[in-house]
N, C-alpha and C. Protein backbone atom coordinates (compact mmCIF):
# COMPACT_ATOMS: atom_id res chain seq x y z
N UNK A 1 52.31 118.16 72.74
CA UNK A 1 53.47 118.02 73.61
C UNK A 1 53.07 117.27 74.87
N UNK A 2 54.18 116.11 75.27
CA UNK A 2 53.71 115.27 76.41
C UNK A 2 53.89 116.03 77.81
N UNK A 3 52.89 115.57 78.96
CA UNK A 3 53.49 116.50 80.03
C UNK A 3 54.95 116.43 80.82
N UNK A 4 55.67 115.90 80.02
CA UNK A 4 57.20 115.73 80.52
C UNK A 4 58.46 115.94 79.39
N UNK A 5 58.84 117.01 79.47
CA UNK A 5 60.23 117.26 79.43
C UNK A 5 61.43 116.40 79.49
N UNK A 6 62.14 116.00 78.26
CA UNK A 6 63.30 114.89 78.72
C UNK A 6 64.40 115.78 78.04
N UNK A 7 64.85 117.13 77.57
CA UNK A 7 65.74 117.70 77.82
C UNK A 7 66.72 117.22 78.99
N UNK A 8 67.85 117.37 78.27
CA UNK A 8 68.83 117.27 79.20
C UNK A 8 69.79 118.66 79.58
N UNK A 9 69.71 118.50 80.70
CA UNK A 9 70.36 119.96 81.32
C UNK A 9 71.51 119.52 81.59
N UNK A 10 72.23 120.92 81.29
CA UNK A 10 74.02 120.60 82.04
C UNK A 10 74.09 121.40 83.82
N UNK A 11 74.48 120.46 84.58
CA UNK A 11 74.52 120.30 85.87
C UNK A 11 75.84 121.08 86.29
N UNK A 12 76.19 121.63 87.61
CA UNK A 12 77.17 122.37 87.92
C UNK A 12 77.61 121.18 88.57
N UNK A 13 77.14 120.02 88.75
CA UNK A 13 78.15 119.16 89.74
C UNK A 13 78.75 118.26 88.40
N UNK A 14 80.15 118.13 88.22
CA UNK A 14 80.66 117.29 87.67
C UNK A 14 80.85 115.89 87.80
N UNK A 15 80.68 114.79 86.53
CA UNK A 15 80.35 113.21 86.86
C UNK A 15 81.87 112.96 86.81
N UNK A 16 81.85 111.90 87.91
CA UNK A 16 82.75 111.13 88.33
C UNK A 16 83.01 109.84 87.33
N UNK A 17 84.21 109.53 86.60
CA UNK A 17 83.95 108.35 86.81
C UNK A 17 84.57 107.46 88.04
N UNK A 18 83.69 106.09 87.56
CA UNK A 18 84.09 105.00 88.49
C UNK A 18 85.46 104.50 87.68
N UNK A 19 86.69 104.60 88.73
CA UNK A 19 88.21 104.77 88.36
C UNK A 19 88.18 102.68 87.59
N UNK A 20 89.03 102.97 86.60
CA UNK A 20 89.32 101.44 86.47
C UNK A 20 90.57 100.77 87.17
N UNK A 21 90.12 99.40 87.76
CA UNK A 21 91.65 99.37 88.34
C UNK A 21 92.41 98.07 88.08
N UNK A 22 93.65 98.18 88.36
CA UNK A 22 94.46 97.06 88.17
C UNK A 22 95.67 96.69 89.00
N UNK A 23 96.04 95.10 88.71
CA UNK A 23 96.69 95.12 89.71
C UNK A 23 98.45 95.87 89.67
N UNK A 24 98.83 96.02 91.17
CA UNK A 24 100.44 95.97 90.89
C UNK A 24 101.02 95.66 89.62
N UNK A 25 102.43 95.76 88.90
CA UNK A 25 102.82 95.42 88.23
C UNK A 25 104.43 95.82 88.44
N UNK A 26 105.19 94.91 88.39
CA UNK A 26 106.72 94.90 89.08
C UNK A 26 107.13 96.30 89.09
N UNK A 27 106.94 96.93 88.31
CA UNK A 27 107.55 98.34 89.07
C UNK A 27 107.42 98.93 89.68
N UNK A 28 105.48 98.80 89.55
CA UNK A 28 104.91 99.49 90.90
C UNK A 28 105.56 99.14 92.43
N UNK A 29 105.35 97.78 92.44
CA UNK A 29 105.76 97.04 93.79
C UNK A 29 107.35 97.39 94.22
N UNK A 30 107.81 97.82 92.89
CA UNK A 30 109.09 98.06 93.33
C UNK A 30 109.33 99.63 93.77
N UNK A 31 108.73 100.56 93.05
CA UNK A 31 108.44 102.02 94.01
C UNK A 31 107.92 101.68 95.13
N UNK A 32 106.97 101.13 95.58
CA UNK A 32 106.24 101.25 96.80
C UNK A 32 107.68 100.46 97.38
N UNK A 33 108.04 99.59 97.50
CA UNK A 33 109.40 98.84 97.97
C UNK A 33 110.40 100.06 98.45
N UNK A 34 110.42 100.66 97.41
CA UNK A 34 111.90 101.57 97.94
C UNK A 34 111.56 102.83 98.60
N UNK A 35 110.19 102.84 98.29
CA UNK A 35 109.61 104.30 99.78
C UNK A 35 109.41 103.48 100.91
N UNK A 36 109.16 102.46 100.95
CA UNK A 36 109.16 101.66 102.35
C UNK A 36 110.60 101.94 102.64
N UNK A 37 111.28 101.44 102.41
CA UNK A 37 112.42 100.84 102.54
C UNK A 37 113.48 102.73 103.19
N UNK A 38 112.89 103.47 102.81
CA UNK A 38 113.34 105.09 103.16
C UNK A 38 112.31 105.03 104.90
N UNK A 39 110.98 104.33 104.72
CA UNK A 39 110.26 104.94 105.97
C UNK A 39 111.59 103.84 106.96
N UNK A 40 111.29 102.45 106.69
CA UNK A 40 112.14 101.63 107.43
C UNK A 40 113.31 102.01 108.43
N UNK A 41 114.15 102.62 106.86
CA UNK A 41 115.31 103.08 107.44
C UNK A 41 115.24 104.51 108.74
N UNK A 42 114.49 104.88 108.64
CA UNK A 42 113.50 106.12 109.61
C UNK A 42 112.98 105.71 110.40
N UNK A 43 112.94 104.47 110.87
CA UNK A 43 112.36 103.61 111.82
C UNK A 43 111.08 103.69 112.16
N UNK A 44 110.19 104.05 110.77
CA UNK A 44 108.82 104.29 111.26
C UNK A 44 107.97 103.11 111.39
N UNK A 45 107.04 103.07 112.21
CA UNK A 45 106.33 102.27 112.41
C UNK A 45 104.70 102.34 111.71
N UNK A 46 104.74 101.79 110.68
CA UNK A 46 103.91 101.82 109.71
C UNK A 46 102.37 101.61 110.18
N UNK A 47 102.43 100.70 111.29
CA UNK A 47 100.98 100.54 112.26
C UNK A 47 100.71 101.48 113.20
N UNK A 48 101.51 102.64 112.94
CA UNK A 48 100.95 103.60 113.77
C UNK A 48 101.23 104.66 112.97
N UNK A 49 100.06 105.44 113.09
CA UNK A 49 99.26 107.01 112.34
C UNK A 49 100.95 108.26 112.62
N UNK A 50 100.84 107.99 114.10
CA UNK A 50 101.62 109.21 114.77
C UNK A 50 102.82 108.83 113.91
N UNK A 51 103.24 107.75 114.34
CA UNK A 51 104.79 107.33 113.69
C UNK A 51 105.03 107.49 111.71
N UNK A 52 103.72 107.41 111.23
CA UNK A 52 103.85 108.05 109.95
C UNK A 52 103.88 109.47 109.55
N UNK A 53 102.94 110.49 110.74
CA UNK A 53 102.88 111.13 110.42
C UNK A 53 104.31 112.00 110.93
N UNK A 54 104.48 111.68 111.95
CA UNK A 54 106.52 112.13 112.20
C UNK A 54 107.48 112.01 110.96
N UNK A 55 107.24 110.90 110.45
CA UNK A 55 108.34 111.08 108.95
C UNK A 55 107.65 111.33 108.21
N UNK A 56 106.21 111.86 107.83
CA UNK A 56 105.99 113.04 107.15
C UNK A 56 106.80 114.59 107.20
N UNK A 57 106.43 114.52 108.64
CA UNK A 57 107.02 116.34 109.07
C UNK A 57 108.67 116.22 109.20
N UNK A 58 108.93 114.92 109.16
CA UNK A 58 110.61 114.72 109.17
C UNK A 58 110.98 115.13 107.87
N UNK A 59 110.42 114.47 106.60
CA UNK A 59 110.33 114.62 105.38
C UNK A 59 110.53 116.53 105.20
N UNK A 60 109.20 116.63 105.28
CA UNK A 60 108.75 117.83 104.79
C UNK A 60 109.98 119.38 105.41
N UNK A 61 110.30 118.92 106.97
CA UNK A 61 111.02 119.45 107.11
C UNK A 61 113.04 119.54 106.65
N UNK A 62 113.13 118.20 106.32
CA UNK A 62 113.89 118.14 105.38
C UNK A 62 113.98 119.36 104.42
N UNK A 63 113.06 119.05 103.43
CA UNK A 63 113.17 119.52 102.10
C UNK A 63 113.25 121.13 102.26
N UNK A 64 112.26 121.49 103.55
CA UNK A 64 112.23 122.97 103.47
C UNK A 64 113.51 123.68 103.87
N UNK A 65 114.26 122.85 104.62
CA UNK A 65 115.65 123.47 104.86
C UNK A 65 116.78 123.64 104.17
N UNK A 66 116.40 123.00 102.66
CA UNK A 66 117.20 122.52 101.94
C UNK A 66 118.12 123.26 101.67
N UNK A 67 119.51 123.55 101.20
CA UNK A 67 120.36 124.72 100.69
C UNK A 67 119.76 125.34 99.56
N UNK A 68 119.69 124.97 98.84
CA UNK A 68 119.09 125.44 97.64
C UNK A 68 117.76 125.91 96.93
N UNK A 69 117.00 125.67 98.14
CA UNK A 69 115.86 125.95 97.46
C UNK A 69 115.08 125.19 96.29
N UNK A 70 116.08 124.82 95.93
CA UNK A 70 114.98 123.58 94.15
C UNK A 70 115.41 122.22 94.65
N UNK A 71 115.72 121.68 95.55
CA UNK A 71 115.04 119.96 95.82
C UNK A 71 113.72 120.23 95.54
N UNK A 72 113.90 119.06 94.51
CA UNK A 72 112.92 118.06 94.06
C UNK A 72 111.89 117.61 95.33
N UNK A 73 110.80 118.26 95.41
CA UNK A 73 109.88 117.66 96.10
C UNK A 73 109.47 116.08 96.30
N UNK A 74 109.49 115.60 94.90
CA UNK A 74 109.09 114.00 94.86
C UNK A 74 109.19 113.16 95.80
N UNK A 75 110.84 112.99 95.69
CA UNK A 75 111.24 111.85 96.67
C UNK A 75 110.18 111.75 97.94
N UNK A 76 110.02 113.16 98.22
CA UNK A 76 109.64 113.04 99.66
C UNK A 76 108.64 112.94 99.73
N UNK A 77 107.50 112.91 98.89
CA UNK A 77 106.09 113.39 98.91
C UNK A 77 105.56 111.70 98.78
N UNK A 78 105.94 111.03 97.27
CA UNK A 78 106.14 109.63 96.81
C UNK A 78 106.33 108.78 98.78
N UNK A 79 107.48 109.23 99.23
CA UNK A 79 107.89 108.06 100.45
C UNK A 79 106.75 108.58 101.54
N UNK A 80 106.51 109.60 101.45
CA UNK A 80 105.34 110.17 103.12
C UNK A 80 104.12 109.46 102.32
N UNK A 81 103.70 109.27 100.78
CA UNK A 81 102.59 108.93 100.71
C UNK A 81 102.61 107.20 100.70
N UNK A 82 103.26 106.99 100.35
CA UNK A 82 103.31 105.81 100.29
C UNK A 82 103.46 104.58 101.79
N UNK A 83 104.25 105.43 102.60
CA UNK A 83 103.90 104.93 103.78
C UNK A 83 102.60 105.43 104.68
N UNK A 84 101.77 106.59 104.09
CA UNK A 84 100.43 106.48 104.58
C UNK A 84 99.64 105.44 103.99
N UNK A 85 99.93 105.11 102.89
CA UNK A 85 98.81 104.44 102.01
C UNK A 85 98.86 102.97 102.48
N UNK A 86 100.77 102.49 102.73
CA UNK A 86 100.57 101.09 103.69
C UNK A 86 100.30 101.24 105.29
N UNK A 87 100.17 102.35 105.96
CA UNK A 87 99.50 102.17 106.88
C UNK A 87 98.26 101.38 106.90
N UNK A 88 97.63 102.25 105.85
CA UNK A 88 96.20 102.09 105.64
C UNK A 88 95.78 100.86 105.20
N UNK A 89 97.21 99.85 104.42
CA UNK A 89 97.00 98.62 104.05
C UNK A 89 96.83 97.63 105.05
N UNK A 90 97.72 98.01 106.13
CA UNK A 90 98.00 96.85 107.21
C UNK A 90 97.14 97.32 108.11
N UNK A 91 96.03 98.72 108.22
CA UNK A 91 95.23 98.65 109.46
C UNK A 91 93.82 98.54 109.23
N UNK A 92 93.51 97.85 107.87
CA UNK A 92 91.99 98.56 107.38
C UNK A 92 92.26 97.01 106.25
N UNK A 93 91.01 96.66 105.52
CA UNK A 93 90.60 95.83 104.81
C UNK A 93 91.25 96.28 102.77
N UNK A 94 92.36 97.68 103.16
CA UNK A 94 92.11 97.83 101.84
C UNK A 94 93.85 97.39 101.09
N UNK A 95 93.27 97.59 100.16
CA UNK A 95 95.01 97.07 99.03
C UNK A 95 95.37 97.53 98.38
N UNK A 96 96.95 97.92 97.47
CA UNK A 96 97.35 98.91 96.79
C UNK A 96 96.47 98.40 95.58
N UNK A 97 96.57 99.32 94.53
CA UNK A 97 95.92 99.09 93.33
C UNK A 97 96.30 99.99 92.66
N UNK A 98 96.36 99.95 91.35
CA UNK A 98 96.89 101.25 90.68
C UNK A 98 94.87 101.97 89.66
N UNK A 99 94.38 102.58 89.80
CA UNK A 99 92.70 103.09 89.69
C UNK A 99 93.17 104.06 88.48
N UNK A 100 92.78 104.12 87.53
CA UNK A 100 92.77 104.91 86.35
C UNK A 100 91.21 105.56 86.00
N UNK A 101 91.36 107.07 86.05
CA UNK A 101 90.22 107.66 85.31
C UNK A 101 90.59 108.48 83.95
N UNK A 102 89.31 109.18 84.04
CA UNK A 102 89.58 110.38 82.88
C UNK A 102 90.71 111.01 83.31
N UNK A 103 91.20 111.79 84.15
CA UNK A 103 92.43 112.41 85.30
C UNK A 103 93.63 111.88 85.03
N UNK A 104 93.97 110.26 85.08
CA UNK A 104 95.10 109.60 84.60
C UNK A 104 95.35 108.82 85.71
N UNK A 105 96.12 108.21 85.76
CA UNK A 105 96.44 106.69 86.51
C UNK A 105 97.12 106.86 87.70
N UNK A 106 96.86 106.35 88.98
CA UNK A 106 97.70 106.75 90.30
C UNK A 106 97.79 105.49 90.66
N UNK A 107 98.54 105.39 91.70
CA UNK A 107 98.59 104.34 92.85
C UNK A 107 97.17 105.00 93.66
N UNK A 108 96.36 103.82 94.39
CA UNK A 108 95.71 104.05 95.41
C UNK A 108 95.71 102.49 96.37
N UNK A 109 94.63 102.70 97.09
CA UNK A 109 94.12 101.66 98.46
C UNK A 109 92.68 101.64 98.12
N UNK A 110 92.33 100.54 98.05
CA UNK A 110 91.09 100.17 97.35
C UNK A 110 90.39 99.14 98.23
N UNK A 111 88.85 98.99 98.37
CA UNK A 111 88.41 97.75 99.50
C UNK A 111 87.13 97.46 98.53
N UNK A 112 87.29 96.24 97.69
CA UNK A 112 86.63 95.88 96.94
C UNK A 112 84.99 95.59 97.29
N UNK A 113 85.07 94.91 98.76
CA UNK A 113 83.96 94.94 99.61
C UNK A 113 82.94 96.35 99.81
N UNK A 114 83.91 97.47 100.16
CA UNK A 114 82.99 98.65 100.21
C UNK A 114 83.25 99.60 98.95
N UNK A 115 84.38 99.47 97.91
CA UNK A 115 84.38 100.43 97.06
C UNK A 115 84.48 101.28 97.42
N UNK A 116 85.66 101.09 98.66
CA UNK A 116 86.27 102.55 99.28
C UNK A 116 87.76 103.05 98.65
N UNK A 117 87.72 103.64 98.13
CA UNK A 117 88.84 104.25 97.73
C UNK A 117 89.80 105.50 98.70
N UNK A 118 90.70 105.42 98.66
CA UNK A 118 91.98 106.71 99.06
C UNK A 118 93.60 106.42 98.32
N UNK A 119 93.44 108.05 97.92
CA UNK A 119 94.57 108.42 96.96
C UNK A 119 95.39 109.03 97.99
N UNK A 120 96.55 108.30 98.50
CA UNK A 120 97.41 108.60 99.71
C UNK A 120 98.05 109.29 99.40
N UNK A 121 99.21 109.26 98.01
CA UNK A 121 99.91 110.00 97.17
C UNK A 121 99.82 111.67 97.21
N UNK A 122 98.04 111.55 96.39
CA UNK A 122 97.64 112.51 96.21
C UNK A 122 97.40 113.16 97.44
N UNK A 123 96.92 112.92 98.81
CA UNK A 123 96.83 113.26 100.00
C UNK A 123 97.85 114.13 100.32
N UNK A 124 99.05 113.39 100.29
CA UNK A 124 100.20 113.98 101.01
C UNK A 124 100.51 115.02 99.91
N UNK A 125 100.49 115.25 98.73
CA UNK A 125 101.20 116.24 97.74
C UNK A 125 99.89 117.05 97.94
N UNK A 126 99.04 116.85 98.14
CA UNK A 126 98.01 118.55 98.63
C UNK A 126 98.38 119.36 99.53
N UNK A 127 98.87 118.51 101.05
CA UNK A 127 99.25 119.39 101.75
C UNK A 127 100.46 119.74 101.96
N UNK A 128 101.26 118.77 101.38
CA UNK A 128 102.77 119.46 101.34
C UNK A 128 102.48 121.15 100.55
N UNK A 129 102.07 120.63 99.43
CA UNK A 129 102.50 121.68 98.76
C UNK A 129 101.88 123.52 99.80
N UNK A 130 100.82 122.78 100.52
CA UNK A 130 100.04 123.95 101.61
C UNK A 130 101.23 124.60 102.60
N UNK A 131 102.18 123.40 102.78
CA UNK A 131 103.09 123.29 103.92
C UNK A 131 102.45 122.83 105.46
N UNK A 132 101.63 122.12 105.20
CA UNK A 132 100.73 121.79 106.53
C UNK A 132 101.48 120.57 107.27
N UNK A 133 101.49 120.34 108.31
CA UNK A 133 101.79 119.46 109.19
C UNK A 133 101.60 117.92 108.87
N UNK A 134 102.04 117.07 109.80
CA UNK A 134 101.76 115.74 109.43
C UNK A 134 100.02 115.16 110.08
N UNK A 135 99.66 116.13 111.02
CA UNK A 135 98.95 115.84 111.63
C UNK A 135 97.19 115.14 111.51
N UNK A 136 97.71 115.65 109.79
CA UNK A 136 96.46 115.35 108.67
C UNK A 136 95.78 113.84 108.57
N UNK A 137 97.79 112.89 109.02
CA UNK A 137 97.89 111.84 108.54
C UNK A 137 96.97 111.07 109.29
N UNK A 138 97.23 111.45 110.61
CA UNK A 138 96.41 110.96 111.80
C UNK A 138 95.03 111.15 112.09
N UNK A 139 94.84 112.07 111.64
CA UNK A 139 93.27 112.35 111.61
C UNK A 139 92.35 111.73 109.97
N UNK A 140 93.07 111.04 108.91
CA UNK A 140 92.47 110.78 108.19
C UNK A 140 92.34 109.28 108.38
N UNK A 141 93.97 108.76 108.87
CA UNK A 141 94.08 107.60 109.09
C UNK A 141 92.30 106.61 109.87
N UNK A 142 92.11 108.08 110.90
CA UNK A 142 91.22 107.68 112.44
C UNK A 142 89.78 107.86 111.18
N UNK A 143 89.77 108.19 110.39
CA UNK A 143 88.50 108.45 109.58
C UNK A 143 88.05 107.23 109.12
N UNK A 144 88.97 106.60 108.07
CA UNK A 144 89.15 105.33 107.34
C UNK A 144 88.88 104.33 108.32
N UNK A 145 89.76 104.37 109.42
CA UNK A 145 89.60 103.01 110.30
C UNK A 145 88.31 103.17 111.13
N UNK A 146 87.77 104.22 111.08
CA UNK A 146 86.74 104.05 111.80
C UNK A 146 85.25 103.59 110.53
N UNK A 147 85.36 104.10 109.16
CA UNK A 147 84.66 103.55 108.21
C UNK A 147 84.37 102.15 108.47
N UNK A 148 85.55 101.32 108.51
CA UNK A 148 85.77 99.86 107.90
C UNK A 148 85.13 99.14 109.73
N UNK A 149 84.84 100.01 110.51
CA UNK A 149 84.05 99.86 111.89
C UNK A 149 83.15 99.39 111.68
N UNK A 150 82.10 100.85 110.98
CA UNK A 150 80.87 101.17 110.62
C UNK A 150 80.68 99.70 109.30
N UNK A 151 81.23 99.78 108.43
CA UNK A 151 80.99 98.80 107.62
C UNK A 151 82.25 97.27 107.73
């Protein structure tokens, strides 16, 4: 027997893959279009963190007041993420992309240069569903833009 062991062990940290991605494709552009087009009408100002993260909690507080209790979360989750994710387009080096893994296919913001990825979507539907504030938006926003500093 050689003095090395090439057993393979199973690891508690789970492998990632590296997401595949692709571009827009007219419908996409056309969802992201019509959640803009909801922040717009909300007069948010997409170059600023605070001003997204206000029609987040505008959003969110919406829905929670709702009469009924069963509104559809979507609408609102889809338009708060989607105007974080073009924040992030117009203040940082990155671009929508739609990134597919094992998990299944999302919209994200992608910077081919650093192979930085953020799932905005997914961002905002974590903490909605927590019921947490918008305040997340702003402090992740200040994370990212300070990355694309550093690199």
């Amino acid at each position: 027997m050689g003095l090395f062991s090439w057993k393979k062990t199973k690891s508690n940290v789970e492998e990632f893959d590296q997401p595949m991605l692709s571009e827009l494709n007219g419908e996409h552009r056309e969802f992201i279009a019509g959640c803009l087009g909801l922040a717009d009408g909300a007069g948010v100002d997409l170059e600023d963190p605070g001003s997204v993260a206000e029609f987040y909690d505008l959003l969110l507080g919406a829905w929670q007041s709702s009469p009924d209790g069963t509104t559809d979360p979507e609408p609102y989750i889809n338009a708060a993420g989607v105007a974080f994710g073009e924040h992030l387009v117009r203040t940082t080096p990155l671009r929508w992309v739609v990134a597919e893994d094992s998990t299944g296919r999302e919209l994200a913001v992608h910077s081919e240069r650093t192979n930085f990825f953020v799932y905005p979507l997914d961002a905002v539907q974590k903490r909605w569903v927590r019921g947490e504030g918008g305040e997340f938006i702003t402090t992740l926003a200040g994370q990212v833009v300070s990355h694309f500093k550093i690199y």
